[in-house]
Protein backbone atom coordinates (compact mmCIF):
# COMPACT_ATOMS: atom_id res chain seq x y z
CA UNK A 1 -2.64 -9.08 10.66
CA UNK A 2 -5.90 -10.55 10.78
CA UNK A 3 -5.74 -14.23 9.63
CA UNK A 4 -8.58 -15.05 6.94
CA UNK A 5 -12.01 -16.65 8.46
CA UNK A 6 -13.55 -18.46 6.01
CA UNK A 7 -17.18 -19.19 6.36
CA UNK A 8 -19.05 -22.36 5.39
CA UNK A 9 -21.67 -22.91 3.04
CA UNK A 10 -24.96 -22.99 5.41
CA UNK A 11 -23.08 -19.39 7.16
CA UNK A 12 -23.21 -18.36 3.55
CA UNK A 13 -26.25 -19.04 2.60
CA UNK A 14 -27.61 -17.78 5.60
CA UNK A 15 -26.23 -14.68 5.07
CA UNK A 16 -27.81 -14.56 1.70
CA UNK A 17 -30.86 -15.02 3.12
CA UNK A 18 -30.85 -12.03 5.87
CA UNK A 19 -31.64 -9.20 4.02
CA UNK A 20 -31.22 -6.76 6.82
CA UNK A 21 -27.65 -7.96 7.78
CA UNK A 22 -24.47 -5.54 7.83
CA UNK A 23 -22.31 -8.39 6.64
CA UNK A 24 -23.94 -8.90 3.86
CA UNK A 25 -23.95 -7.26 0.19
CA UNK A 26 -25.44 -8.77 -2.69
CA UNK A 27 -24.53 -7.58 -6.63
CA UNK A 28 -26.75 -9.67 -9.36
CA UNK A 29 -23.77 -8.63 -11.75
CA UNK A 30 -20.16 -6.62 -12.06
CA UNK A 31 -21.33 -3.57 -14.03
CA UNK A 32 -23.02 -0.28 -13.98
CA UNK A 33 -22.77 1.31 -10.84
CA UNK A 34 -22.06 -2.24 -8.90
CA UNK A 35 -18.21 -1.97 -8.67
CA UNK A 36 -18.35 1.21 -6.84
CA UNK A 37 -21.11 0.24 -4.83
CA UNK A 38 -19.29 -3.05 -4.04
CA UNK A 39 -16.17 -1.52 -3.16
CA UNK A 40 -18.21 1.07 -1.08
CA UNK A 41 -19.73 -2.20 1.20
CA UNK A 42 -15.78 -3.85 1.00
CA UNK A 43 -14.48 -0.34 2.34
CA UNK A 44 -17.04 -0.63 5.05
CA UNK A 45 -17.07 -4.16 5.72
CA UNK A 46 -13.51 -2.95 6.64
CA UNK A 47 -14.39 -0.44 8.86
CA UNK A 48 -16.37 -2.94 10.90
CA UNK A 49 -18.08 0.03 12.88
CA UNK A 50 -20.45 -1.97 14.79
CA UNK A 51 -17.43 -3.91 15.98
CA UNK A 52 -18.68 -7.62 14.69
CA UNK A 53 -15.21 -8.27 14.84
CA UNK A 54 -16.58 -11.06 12.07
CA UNK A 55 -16.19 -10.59 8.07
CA UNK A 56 -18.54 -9.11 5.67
CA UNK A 57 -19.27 -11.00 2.43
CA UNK A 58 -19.78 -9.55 -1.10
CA UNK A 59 -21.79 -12.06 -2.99
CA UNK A 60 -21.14 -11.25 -6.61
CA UNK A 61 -24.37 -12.89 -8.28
CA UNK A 62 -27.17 -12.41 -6.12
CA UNK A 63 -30.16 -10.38 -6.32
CA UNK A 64 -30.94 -8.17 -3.28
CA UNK A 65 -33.40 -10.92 -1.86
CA UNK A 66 -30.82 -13.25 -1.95
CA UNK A 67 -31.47 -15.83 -4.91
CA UNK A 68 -28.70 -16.44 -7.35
CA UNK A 69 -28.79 -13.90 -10.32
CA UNK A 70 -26.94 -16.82 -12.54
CA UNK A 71 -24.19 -14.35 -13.50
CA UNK A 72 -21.66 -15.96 -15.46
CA UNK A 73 -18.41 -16.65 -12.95
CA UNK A 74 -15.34 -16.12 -15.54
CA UNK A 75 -11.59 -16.20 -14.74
CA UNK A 76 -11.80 -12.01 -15.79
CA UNK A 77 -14.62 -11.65 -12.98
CA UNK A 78 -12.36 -13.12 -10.25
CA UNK A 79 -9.31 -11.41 -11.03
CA UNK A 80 -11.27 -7.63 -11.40
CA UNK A 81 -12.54 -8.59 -7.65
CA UNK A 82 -8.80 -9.93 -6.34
CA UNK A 83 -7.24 -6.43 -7.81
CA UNK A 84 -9.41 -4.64 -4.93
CA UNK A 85 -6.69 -5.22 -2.48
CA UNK A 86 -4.32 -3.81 -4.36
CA UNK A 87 -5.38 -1.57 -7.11
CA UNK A 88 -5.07 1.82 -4.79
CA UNK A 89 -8.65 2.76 -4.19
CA UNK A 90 -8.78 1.23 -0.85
CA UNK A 91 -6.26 2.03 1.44
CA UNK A 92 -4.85 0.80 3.47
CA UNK A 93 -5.57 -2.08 1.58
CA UNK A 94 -8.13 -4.77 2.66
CA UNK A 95 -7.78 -8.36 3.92
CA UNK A 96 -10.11 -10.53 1.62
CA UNK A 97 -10.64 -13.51 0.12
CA UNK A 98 -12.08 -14.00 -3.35
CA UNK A 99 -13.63 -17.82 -3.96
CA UNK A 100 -16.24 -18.88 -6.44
CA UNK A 101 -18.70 -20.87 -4.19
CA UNK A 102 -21.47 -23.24 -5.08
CA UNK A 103 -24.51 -21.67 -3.05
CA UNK A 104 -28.52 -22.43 -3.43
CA UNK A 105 -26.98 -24.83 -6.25
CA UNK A 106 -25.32 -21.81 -8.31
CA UNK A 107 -21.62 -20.26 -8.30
CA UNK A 108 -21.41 -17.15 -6.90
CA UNK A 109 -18.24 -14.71 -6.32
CA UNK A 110 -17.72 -14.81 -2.84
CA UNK A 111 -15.93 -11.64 -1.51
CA UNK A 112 -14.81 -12.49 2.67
CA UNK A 113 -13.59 -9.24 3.55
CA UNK A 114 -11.68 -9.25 7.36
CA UNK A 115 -12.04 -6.14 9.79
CA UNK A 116 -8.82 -4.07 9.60
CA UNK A 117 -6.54 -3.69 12.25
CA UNK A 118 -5.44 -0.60 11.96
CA UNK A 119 -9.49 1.85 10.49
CA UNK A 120 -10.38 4.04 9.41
CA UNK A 121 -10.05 2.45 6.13
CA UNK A 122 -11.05 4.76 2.90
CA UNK A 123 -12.39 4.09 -0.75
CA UNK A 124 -11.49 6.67 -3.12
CA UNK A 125 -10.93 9.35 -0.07
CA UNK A 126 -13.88 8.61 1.88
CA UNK A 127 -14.21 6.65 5.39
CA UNK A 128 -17.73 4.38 4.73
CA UNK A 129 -19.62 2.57 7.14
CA UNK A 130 -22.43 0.35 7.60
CA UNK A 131 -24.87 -0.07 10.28
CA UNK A 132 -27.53 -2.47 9.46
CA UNK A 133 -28.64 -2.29 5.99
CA UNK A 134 -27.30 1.52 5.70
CA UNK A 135 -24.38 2.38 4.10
CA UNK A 136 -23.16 6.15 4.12
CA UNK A 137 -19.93 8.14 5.15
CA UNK A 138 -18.62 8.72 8.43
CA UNK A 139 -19.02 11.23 10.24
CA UNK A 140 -16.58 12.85 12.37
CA UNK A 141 -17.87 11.10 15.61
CA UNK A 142 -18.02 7.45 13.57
CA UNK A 143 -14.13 8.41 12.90
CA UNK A 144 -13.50 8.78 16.52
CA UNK A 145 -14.90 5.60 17.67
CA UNK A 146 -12.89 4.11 14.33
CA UNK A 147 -9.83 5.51 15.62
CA UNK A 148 -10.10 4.19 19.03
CA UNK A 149 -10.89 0.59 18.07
CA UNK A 150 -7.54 1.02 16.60
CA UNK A 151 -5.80 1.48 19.92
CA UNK A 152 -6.86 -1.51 21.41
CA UNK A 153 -5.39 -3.66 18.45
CA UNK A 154 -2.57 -5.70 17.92
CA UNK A 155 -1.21 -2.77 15.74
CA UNK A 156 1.98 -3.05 13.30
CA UNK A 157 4.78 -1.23 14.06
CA UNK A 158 4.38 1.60 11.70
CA UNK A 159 0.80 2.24 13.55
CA UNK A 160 2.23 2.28 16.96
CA UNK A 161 3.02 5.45 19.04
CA UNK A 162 6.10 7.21 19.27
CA UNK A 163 5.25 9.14 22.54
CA UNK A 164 8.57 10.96 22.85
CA UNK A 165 8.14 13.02 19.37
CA UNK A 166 6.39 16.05 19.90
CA UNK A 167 3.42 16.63 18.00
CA UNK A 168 4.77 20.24 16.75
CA UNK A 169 7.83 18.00 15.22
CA UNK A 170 5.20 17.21 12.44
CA UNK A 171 5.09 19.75 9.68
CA UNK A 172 1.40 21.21 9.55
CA UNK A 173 1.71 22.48 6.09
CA UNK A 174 3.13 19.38 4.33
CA UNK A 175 0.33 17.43 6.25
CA UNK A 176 -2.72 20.31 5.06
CA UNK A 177 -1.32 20.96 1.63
CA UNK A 178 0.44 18.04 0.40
CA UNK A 179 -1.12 15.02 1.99
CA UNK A 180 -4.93 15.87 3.28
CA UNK A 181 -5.76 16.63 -0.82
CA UNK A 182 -4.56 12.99 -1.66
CA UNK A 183 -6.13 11.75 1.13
CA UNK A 184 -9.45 12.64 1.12
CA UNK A 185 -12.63 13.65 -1.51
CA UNK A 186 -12.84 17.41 -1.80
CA UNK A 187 -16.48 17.43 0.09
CA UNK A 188 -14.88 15.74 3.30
CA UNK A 189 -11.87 18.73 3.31
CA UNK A 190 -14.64 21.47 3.19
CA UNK A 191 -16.08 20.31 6.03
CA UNK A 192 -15.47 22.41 9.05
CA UNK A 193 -16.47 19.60 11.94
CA UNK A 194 -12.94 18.31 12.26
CA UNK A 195 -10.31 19.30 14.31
CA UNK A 196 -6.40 19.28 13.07
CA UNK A 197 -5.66 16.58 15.44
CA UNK A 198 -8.85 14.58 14.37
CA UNK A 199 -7.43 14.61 10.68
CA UNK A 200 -4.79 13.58 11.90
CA UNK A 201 -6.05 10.44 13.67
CA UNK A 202 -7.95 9.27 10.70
CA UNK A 203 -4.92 9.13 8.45
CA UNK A 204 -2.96 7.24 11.37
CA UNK A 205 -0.49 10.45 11.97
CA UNK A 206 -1.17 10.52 15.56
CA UNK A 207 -2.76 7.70 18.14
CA UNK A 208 -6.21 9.81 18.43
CA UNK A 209 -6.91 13.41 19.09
CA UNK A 210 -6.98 12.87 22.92
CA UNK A 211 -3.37 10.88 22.86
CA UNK A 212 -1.95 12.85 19.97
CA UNK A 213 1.32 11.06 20.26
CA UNK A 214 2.94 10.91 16.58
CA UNK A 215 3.07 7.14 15.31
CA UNK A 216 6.03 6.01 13.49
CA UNK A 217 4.29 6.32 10.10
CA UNK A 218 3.75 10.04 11.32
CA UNK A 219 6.15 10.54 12.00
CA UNK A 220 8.30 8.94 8.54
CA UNK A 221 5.63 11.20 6.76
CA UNK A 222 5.49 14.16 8.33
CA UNK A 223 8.88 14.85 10.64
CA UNK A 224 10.75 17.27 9.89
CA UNK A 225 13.56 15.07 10.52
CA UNK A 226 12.58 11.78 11.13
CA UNK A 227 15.85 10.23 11.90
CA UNK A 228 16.01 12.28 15.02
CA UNK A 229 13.39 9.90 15.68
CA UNK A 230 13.72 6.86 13.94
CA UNK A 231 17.78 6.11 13.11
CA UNK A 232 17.00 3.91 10.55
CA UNK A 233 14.32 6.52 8.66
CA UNK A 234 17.25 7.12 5.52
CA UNK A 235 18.79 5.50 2.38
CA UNK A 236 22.13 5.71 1.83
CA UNK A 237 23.48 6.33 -1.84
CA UNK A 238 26.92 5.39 -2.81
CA UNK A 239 28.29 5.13 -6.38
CA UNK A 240 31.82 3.24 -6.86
CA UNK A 241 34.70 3.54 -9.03
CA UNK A 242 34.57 -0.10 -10.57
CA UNK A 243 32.91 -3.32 -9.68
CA UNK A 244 33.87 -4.43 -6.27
CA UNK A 245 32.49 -3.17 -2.87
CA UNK A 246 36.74 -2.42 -2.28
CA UNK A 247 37.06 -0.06 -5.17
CA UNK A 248 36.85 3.83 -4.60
CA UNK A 249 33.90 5.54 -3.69
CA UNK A 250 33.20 8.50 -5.72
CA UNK A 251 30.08 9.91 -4.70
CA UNK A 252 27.95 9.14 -1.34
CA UNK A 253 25.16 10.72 0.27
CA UNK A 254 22.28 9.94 2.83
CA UNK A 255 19.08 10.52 1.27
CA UNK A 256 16.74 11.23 4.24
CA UNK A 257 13.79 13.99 5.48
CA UNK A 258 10.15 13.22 5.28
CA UNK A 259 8.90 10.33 2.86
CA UNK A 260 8.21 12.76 -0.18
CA UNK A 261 11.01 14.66 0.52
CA UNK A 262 13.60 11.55 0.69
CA UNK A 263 11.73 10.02 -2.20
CA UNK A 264 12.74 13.37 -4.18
CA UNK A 265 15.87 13.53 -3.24
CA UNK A 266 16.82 9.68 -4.09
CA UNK A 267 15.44 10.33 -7.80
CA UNK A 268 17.64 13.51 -8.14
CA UNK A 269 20.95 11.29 -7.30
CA UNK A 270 19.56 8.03 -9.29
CA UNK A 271 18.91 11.32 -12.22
CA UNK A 272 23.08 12.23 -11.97
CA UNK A 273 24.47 9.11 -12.28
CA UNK A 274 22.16 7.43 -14.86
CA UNK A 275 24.05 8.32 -18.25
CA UNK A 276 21.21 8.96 -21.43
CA UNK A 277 22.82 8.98 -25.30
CA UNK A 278 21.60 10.69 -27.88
CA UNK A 279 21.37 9.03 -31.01
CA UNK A 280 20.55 11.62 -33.78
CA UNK A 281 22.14 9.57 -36.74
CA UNK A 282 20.04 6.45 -37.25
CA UNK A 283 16.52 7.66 -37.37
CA UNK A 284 14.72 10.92 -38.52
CA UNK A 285 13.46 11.45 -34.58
CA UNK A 286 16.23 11.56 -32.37
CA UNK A 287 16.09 8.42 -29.67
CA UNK A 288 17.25 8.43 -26.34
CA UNK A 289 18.60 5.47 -24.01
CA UNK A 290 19.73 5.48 -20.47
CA UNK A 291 21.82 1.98 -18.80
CA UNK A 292 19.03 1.76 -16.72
CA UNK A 293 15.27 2.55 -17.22
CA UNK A 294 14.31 5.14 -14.59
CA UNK A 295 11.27 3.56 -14.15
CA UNK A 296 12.38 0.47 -12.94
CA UNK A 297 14.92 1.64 -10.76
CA UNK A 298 12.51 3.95 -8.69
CA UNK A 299 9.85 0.90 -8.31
CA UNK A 300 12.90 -0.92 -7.12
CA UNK A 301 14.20 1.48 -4.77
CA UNK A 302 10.25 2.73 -3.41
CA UNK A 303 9.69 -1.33 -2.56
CA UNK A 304 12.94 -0.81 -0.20
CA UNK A 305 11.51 1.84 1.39
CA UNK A 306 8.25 0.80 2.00
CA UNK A 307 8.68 -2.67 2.83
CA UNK A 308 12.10 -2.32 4.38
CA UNK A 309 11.67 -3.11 8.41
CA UNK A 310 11.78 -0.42 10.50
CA UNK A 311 11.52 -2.12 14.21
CA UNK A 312 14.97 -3.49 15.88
CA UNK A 313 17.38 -2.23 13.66
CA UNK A 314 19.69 1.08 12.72
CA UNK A 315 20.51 -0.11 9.62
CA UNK A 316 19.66 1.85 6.24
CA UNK A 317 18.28 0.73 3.11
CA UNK A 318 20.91 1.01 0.60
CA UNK A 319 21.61 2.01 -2.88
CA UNK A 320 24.80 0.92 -4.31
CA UNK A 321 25.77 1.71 -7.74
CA UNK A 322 28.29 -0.05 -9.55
CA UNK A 323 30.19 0.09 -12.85
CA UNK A 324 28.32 -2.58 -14.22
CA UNK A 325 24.85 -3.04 -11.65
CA UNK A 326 23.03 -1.97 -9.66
CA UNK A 327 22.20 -3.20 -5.91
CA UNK A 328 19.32 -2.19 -3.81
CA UNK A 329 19.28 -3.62 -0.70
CA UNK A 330 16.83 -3.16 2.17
CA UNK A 331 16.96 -4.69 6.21
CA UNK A 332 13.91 -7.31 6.23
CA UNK A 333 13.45 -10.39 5.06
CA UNK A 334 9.91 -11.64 3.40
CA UNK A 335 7.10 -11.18 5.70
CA UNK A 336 3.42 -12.69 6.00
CA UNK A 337 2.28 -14.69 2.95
CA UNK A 338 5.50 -14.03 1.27
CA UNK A 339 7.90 -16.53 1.33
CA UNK A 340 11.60 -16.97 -0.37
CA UNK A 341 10.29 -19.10 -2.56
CA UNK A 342 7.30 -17.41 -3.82
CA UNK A 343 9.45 -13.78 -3.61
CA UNK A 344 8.26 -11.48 -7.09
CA UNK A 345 5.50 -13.72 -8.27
CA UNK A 346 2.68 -11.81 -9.68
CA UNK A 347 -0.39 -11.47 -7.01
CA UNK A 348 1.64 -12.47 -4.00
CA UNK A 349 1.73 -9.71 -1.70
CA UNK A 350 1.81 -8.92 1.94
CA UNK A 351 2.22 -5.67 3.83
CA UNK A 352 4.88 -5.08 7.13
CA UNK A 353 4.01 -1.39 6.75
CA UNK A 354 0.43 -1.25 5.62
CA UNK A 355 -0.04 2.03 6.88
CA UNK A 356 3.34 3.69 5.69
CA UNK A 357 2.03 2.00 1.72
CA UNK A 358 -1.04 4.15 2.58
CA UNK A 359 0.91 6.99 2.58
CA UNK A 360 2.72 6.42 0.09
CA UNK A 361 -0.38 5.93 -2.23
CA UNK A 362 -1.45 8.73 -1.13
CA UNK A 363 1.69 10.81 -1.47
CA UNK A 364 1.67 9.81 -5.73
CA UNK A 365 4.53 7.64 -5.05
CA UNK A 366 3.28 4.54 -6.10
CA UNK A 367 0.05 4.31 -8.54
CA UNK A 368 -0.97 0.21 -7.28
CA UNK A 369 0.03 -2.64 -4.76
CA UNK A 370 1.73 -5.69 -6.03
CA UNK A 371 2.99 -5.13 -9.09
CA UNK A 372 6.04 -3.05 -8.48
CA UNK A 373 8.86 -5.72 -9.52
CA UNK A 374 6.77 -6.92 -12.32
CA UNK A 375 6.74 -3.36 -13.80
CA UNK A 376 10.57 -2.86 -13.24
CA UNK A 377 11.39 -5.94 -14.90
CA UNK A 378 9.04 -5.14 -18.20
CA UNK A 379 10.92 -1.80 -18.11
CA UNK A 380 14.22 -3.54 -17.89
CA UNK A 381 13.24 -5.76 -20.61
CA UNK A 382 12.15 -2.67 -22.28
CA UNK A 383 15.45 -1.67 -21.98
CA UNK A 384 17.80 -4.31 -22.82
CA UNK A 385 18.58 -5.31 -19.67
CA UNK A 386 18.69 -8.54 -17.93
CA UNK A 387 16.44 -9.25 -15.57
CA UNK A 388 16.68 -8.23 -12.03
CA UNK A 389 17.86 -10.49 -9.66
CA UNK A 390 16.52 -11.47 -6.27
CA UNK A 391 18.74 -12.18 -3.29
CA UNK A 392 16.27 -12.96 -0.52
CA UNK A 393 17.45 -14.14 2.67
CA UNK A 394 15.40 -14.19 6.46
CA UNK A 395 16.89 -10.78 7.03
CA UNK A 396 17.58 -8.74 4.06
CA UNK A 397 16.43 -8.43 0.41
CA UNK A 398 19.05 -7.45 -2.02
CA UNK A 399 17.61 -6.53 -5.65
CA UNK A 400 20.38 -6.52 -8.51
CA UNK A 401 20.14 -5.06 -12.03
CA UNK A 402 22.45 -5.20 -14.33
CA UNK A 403 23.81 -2.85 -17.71
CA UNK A 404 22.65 -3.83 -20.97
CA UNK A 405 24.78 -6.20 -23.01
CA UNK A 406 27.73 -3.94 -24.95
């Protein structure tokens, strides 16, 4: 991951200044049609097609020839900029930095967005660039030369090639008619000036349509059988007869085929064993309550999947169900600017699979970034359950939940 370049104050103010610069883009306020134009320049500040290899900077309160618009910098202002990185509209999600800096004597937001490592990046299912003060959409050639700045990168492991997967081993028709829609705006899909295998490159399926090796978040999408590939690429279910890992096991099964359909098939066996009642007695609208809120368990168990580590291991993530809890366990410990000690604390967020939590944006199976424990334990709450539990160690994280109270 790229680490976060910070610029000075003169760099900043010179950047203000240069009104024809492709680092640069200036908002006098945070309304109207300035957040999507914003996030437009972030998106392509991303991209970095001009290859800077240097940050772009979204000055929040600045007119267009640079001089400070005097927009009021509130605490609500900051946070509606930090949620770019993980509200879902950019994916995979951008490496910024959000300060409120004192510039030409005036705060001003300060938005330092880093060049991805792994572009083309999109905003709301479009791939924008910039090249000097322009901003548009790519075309298919700016995709190409996206795509192979990629391949010279430092690339996670979910980017990487997987050379001895056959590109046919990737289902076509999942990939046309289940992902492409999510993926991209319906004007990009009706054009005709892009190959299969150059779709496929720009959602990080395959390498690049000239080395159209599957990577291994192809091929966890898209395989028809991805552990034939990747061992670890399943979750394995088992429900016990009691309370201790010794007692019987009464039900067991290895949830596993590409992400939506493994996703599926873990809610259909979370479905059968969570119990609802009916109460039809105590209220003129019949209520219903399950031991555990569905919600919270599938934000619990999609966190597993997507930040589980897939590189130097066999080992699944787990589900094990209990009499009275609930463990979810996944092989990786915390990883980049998440720490043990920080673990579940709202806004701190890192990615070891950035491009397989693209997908799974994409795919409907989560709705934002970084607030996936926070929403399972309101719903637990919700519920009358305890709180989850964390059990975070350098090589595994273990999530517990427990029944309600009798």
């Amino acid at each position: 991951m790229n680490t976060t370049m910070r610029y000075s104050d003169a760099e900043l103010e010179e950047l203000l200044n240069n009104t024809e610069s492709d680092l640069a883009e200036r908002k006098e306020a945070w309304q109207g049609d300035a957040p999507d134009k914003g996030l437009q320049a972030v998106c392509a500040f991303a991209n970095d097609l001009p290859d800077h290899r240097r940050p772009g900077v979204l000055f929040v309160g600045a007119r267009d020839d640079g001089s400070p618009s005097n927009l009021s910098m509130t605490d609500e202002l900051l946070r509606t900029l930090a949620d770019v990185k993980t509200d879902g509209q950019i994916l995979p999600p951008p490496t910024l930095l959000v300060e409120k800096r004192c510039l030409k004597g005036t705060v001003i937001a300060v938005v330092t967005v880093q060049p991805a490592d792994a572009p083309p990046v999109r905003y709301r299912g479009r791939i924008w660039i910039r090249l000097g003060p322009r901003r548009g959409i790519a075309t298919a050639q700016d995709e190409r030369i996206l795509t192979e700045k990629r391949r010279y990168r430092d690339l996670p492991f979910d980017a990487r090639e997987w050379p001895h997967c056959p590109l046919t081993d990737l289902s076509r028709t999942l990939f046309e008619e289940e992902y492409l829609p999510g993926a991209f705006a319906p004007e990009i899909l009706a054009a005709n000036d892009r190959t299969y295998e150059q779709r496929l490159a720009a959602c990080k399926m395959i390498v690049a349509p000239d080395v159209p090796f599957p990577t291994v978040t192809g091929i966890l999408t898209l395989a028809r059988n991805p552990r034939a590939w990747l061992g670890p690429a399943y979750v394995q279910f088992l429900r016990f007869a009691g309370t201790q890992w010794s007692d019987p096991i009464v039900d067991e099964a290895l949830c596993e085929g590409s992400l939506s359909a493994l996703i599926r098939r873990l809610d259909d066996k979370l479905d059968s064993h969570n119990r609802t009642a009916v109460d039809i007695t105590s209220g003129p609208v019949e209520k219903r309550t399950s031991l555990y809120p569905r919600a919270a368990l599938q934000q619990l168990v999609r966190n597993a999947v997507m930040h589980r580590t897939y590189e130097g291991t066999n080992a699944p993530a787990r589900v094990s169900w209990f009499e009275d809890r609930i463990e979810v366990a996944n092989p990786g410990g915390p990883f980049g600017g998440v720490t043990a000690e920080n673990f579940g604390q709202p806004g701190v967020t890192d990615y070891r699979n950035p491009n397989l939590s693209d997908a799974m944006r994409v795919l409907g199976l989560v709705q934002r970034f970084g607030i996936g424990i926070q929403t399972a334990q309101a719903e637990l709450q919700h519920n009358g359950n305890p709180p989850a539990q964390f059990i975070v160690t350098p090589t595994h994280v273990t999530a517990i939940v427990r029944r309600p109270p009798v």
